[in-house]
N, C-alpha and C. Protein backbone atom coordinates (compact mmCIF):
# COMPACT_ATOMS: atom_id res chain seq x y z
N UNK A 1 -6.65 5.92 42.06
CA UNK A 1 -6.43 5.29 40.78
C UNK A 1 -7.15 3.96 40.75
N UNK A 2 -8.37 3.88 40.26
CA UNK A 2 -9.49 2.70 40.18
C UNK A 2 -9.00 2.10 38.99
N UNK A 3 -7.87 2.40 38.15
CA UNK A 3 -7.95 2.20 36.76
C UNK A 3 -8.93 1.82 35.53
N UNK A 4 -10.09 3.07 35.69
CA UNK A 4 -10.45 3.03 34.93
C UNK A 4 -10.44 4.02 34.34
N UNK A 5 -10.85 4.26 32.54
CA UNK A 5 -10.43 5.29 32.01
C UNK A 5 -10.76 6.64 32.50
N UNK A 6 -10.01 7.97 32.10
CA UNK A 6 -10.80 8.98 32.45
C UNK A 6 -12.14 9.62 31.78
N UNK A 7 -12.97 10.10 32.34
CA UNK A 7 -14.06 10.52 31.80
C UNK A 7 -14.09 11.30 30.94
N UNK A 8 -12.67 12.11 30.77
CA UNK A 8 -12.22 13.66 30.30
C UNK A 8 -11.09 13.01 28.82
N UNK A 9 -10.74 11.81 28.60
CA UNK A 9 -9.74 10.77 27.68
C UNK A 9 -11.04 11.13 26.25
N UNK A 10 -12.09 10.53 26.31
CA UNK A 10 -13.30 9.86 24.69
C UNK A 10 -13.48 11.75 24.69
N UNK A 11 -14.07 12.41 25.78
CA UNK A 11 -14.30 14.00 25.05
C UNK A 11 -13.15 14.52 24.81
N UNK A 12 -11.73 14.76 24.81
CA UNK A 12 -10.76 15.32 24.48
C UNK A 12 -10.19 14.62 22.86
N UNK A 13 -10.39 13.44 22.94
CA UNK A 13 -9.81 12.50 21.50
C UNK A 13 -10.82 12.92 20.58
N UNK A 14 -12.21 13.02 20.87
CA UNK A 14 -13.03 13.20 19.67
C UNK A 14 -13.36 14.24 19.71
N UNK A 15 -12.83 15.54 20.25
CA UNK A 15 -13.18 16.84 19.44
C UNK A 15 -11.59 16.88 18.56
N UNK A 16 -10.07 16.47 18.77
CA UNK A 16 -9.41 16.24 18.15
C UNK A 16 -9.56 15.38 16.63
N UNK A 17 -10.07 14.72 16.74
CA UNK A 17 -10.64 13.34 15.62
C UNK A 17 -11.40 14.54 14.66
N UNK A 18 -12.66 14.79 15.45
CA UNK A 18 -13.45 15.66 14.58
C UNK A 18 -12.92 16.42 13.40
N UNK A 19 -11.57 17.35 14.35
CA UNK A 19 -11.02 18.36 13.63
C UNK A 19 -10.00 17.94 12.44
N UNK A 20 -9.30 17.02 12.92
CA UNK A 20 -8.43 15.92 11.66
C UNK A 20 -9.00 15.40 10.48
N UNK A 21 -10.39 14.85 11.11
CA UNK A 21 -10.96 13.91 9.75
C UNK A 21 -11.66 15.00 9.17
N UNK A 22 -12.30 16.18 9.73
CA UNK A 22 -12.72 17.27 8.63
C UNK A 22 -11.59 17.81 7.69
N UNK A 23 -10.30 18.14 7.97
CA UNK A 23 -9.37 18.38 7.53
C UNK A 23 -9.38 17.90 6.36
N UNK A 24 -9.01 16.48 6.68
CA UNK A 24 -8.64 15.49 5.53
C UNK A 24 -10.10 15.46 4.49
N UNK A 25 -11.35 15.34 5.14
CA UNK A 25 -11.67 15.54 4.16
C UNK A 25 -12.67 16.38 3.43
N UNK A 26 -11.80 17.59 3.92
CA UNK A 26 -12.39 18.90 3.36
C UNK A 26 -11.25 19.14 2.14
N UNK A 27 -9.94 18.73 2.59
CA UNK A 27 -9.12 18.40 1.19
C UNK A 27 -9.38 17.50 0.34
N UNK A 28 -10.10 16.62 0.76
CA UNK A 28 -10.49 15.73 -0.49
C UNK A 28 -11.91 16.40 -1.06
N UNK A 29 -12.64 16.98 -0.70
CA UNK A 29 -13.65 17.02 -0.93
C UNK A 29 -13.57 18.56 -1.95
N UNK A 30 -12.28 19.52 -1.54
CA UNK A 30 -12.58 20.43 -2.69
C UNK A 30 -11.53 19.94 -3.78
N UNK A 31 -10.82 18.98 -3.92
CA UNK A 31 -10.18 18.68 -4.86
C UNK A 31 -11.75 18.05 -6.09
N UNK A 32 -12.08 17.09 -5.06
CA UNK A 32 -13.58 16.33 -6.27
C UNK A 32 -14.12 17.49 -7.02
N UNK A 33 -14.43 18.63 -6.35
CA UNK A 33 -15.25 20.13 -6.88
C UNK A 33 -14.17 20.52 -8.04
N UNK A 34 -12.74 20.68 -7.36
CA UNK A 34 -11.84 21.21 -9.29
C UNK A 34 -12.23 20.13 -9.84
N UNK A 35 -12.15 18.99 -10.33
CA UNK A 35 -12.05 18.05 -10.69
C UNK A 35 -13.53 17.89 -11.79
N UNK A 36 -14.60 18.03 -11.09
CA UNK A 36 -15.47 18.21 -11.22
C UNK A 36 -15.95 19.81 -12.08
N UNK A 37 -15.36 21.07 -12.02
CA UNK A 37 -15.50 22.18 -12.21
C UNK A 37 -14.96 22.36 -13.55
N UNK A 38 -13.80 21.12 -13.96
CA UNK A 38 -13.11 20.91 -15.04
C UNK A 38 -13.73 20.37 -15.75
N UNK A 39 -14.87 19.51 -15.79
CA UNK A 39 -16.03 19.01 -16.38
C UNK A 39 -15.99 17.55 -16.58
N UNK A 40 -15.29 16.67 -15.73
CA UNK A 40 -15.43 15.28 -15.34
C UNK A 40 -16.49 15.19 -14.74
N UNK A 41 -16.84 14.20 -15.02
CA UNK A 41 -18.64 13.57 -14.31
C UNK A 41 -17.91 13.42 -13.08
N UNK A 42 -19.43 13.11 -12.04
CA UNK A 42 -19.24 13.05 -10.46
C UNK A 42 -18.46 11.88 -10.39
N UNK A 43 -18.68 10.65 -11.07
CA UNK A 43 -17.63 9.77 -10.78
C UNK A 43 -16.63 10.01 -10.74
N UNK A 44 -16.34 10.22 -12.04
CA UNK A 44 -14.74 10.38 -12.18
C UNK A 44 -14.27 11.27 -11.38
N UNK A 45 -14.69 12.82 -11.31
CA UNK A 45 -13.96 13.48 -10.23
C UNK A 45 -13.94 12.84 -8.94
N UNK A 46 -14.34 11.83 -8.45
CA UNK A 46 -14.45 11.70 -7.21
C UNK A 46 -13.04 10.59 -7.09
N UNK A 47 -12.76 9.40 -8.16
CA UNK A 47 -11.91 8.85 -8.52
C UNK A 47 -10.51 9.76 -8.41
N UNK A 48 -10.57 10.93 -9.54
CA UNK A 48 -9.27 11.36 -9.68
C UNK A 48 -8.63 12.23 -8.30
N UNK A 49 -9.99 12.93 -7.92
CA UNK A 49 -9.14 13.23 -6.19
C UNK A 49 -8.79 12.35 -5.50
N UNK A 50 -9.63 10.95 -5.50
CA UNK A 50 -8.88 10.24 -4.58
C UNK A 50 -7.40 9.89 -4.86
N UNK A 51 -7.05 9.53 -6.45
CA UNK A 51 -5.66 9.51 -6.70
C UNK A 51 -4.63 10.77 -6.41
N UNK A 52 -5.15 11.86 -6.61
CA UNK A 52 -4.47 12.81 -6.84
C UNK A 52 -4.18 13.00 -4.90
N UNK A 53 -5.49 13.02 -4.15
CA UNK A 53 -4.87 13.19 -2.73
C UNK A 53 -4.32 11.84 -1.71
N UNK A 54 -4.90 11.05 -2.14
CA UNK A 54 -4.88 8.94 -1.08
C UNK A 54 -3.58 9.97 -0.67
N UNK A 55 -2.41 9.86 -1.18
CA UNK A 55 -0.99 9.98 -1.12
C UNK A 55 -0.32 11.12 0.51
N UNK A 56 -1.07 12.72 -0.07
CA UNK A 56 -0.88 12.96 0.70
C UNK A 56 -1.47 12.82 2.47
N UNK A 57 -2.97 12.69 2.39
CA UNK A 57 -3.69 12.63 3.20
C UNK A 57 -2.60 11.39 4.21
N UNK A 58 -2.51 10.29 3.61
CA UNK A 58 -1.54 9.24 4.38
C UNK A 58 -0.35 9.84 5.02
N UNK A 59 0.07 10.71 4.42
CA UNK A 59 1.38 11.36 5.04
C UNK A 59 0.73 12.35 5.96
N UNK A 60 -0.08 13.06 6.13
CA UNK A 60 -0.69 13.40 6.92
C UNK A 60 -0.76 12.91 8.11
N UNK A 61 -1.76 12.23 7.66
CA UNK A 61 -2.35 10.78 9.11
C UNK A 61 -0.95 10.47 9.72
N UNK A 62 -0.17 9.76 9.04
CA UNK A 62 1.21 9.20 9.50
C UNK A 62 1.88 10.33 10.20
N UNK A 63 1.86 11.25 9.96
CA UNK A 63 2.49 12.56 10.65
C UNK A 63 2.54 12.54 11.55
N UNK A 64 0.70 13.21 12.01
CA UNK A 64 0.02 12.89 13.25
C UNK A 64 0.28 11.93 14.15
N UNK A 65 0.07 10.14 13.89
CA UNK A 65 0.22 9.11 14.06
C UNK A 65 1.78 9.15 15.33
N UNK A 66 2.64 9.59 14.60
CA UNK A 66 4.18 9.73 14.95
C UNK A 66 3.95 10.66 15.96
N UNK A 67 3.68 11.64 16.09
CA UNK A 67 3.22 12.87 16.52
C UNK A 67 2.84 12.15 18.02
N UNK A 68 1.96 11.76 18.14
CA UNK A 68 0.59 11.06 18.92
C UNK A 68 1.45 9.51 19.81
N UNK A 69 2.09 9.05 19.00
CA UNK A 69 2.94 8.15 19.45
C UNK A 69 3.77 8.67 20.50
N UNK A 70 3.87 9.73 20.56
CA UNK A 70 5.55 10.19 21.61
C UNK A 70 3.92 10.29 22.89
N UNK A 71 3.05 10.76 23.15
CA UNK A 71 2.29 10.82 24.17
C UNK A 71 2.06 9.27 25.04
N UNK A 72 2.22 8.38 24.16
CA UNK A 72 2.45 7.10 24.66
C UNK A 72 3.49 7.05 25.83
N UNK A 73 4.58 7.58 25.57
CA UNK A 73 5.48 7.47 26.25
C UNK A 73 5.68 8.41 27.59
N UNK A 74 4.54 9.41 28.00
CA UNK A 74 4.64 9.93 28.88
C UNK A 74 4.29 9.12 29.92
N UNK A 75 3.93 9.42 31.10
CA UNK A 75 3.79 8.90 32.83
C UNK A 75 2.42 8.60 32.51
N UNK A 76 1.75 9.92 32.04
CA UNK A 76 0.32 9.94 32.84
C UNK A 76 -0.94 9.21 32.14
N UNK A 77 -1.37 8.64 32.73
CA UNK A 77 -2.45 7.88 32.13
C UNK A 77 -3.57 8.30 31.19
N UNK A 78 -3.98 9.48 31.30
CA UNK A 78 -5.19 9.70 30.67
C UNK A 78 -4.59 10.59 29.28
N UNK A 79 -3.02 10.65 29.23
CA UNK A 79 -2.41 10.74 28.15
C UNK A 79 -2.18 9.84 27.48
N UNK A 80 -1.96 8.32 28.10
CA UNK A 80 -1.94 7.47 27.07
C UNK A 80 -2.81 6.77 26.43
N UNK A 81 -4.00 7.36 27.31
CA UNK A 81 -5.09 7.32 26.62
C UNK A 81 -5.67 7.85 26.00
N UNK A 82 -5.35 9.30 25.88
CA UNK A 82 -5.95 9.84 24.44
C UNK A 82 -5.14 9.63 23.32
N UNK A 83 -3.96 9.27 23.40
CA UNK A 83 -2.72 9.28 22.76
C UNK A 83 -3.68 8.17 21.45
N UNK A 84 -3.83 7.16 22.80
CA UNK A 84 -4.10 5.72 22.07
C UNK A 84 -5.56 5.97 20.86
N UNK A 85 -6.13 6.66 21.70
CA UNK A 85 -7.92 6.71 20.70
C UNK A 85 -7.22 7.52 19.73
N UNK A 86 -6.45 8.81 19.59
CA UNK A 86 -6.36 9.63 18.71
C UNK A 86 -5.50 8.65 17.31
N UNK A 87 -4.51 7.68 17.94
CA UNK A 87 -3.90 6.86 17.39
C UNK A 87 -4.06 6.20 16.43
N UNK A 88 -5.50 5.10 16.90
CA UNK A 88 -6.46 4.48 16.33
C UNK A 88 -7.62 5.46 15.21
N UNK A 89 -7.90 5.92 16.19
CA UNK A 89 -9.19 7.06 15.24
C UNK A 89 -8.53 7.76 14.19
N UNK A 90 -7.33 8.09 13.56
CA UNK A 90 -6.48 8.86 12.65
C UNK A 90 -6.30 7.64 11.97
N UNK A 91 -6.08 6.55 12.20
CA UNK A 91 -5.72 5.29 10.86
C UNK A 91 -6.80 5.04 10.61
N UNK A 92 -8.31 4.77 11.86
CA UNK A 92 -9.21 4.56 10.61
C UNK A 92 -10.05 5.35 9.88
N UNK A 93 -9.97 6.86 10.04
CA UNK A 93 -10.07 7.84 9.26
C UNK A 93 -9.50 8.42 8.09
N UNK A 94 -8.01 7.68 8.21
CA UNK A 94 -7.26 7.98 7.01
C UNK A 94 -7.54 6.66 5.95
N UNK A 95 -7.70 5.43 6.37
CA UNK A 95 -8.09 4.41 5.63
C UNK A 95 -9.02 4.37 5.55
N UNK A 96 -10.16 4.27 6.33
CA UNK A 96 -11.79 3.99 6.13
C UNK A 96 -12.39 5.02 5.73
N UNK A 97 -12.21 5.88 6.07
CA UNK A 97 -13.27 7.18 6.22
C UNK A 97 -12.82 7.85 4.73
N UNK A 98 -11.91 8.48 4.84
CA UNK A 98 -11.18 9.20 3.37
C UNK A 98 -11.05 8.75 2.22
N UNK A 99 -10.84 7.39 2.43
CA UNK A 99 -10.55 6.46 1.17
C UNK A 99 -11.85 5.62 0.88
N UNK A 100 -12.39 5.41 1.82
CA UNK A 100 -13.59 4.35 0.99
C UNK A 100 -14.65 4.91 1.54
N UNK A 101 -15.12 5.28 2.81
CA UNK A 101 -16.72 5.81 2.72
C UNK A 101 -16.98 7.32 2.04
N UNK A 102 -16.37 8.14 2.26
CA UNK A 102 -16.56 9.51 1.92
C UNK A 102 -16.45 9.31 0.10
N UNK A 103 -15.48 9.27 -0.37
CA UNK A 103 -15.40 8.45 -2.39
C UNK A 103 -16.30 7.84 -2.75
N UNK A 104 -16.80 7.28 -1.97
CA UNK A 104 -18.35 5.81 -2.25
C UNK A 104 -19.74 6.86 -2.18
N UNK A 105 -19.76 7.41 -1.47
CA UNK A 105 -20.71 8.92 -0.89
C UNK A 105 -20.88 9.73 -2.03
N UNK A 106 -19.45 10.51 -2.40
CA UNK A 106 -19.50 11.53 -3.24
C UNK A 106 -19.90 11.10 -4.60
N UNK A 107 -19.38 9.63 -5.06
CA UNK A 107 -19.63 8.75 -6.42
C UNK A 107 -21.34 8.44 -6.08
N UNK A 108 -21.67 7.90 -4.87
CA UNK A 108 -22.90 7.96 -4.73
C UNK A 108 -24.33 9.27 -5.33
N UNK A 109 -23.82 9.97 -4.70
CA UNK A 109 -24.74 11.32 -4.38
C UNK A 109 -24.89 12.15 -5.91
N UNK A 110 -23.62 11.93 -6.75
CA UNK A 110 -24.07 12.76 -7.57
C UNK A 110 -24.08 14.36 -7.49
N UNK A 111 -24.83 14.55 -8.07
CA UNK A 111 -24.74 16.46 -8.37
C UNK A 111 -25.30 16.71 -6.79
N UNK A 112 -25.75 16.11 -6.03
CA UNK A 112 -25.96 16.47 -4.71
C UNK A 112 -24.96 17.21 -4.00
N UNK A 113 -24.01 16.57 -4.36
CA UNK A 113 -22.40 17.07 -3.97
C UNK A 113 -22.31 18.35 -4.20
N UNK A 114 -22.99 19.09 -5.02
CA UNK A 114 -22.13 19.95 -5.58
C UNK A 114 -23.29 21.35 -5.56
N UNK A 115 -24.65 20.80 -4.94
CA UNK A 115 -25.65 21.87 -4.84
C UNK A 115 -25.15 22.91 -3.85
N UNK A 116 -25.35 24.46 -4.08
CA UNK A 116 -25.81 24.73 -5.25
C UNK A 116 -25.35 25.33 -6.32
N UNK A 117 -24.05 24.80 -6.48
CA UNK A 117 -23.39 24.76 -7.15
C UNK A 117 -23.54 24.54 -8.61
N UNK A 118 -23.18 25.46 -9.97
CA UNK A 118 -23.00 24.92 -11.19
C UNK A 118 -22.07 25.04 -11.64
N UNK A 119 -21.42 23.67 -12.93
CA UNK A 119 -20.08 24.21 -13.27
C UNK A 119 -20.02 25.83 -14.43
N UNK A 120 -19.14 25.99 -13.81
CA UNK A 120 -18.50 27.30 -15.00
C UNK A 120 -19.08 27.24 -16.33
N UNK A 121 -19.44 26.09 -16.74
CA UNK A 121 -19.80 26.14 -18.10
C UNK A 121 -21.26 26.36 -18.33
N UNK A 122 -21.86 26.28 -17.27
CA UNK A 122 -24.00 26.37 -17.19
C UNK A 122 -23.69 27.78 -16.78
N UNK A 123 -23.16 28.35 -16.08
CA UNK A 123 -23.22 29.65 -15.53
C UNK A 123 -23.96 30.31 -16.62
């Protein structure tokens, strides 16, 4: 025990991370598409999913969060260390990532979002 982290702690947290923050925002991301399919411009759909999901996605994260917290409390070290990255990496995925870069992106990009995709009504 050199105490330093394990080598096997950053690859175990971030194929976990990966799979969470796609989650979250693969739910945000087909809500923007109804939203959008309903015939709100890219802005706005990208706006109204974020209202319509911010809510749950947080209860989500927080789930997890709680979840991830009890690993803290075990013995072994390279549990409380993934415990800890998964910990961290789920709040700033649920705050940073979901809520402000990915919304800023989709408001960004435009009909990019949505290639190749048309709404119901061009069909």
């Amino acid at each position: 025990a050199s105490g330093a982290m394990s080598w096997m702690s950053p690859c175990m947290a971030t194929s976990v991370l990966v799979g969470l923050g796609l989650d979250y925002d693969i739910f945000y991301s087909e809500r923007v598409i109804e939203e959008w399919q309903r015939g709100h411009s890219e802005r706005v759909a990208a706006v109204r999913a974020l209202s319509a999901t911010a809510n749950t996605i947080s209860v989500a994260g927080l789930i997890m969060v709680v979840a991830f917290v009890a690993l803290l409390l075990c013995t072994m070290p390279s549990l409380n260390e993934i415990a800890f990255m998964l910990i961290v990496g789920i709040i700033i995925d649920c705050v940073v990532a979901t809520k402000i870069i990915i919304p800023c992106m989709m408001a960004i990009l435009g009909k990019a979002n949505f290639w190749p995709r048309k709404r119901p009504l061009e069909c």
